[in-house]
N, C-alpha and C. Protein backbone atom coordinates (compact mmCIF):
# COMPACT_ATOMS: atom_id res chain seq x y z
N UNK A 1 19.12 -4.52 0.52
CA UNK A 1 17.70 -4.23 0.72
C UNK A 1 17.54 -2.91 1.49
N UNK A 2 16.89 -1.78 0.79
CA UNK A 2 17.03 -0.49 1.11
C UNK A 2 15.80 -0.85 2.77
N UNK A 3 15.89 0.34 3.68
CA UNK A 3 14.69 0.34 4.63
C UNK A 3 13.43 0.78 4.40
N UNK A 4 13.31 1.20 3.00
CA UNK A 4 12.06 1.54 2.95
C UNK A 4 11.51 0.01 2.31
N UNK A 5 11.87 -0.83 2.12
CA UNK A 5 11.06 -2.19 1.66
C UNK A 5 11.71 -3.06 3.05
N UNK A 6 11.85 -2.73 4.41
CA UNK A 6 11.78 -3.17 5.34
C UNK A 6 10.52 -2.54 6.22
N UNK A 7 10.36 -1.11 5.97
CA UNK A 7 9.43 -0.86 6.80
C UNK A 7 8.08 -1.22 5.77
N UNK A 8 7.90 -1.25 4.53
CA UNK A 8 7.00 -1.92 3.70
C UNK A 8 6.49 -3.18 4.15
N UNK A 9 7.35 -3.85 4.67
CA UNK A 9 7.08 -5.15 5.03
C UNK A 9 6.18 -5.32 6.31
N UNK A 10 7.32 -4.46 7.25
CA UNK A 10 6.29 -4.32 8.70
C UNK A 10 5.11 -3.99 8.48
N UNK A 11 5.20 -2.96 7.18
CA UNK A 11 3.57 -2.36 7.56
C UNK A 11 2.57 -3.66 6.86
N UNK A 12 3.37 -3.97 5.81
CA UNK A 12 2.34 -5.08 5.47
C UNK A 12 1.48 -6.23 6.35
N UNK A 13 2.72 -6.79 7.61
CA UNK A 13 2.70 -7.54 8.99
C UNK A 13 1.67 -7.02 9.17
N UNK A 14 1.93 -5.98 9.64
CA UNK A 14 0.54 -4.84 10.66
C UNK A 14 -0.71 -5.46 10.26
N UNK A 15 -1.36 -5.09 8.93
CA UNK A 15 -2.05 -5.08 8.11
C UNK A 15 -2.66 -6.31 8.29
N UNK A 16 -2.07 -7.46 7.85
CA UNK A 16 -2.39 -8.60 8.02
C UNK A 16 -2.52 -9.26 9.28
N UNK A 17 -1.57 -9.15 10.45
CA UNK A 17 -1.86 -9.76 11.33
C UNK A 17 -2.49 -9.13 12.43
N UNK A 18 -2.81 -7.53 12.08
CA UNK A 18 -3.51 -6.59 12.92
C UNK A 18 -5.17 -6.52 12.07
């Protein structure tokens, strides 16, 4: 799993739980 579909994810987190 490359880091750009890890930081994809965080940002998704953000998004949703921000």
């Amino acid at each position: 799993m490359p880091l750009s579909f890890n930081f994809f994810f965080t940002y998704l987190e953000l998004a949703v739980f921000g």
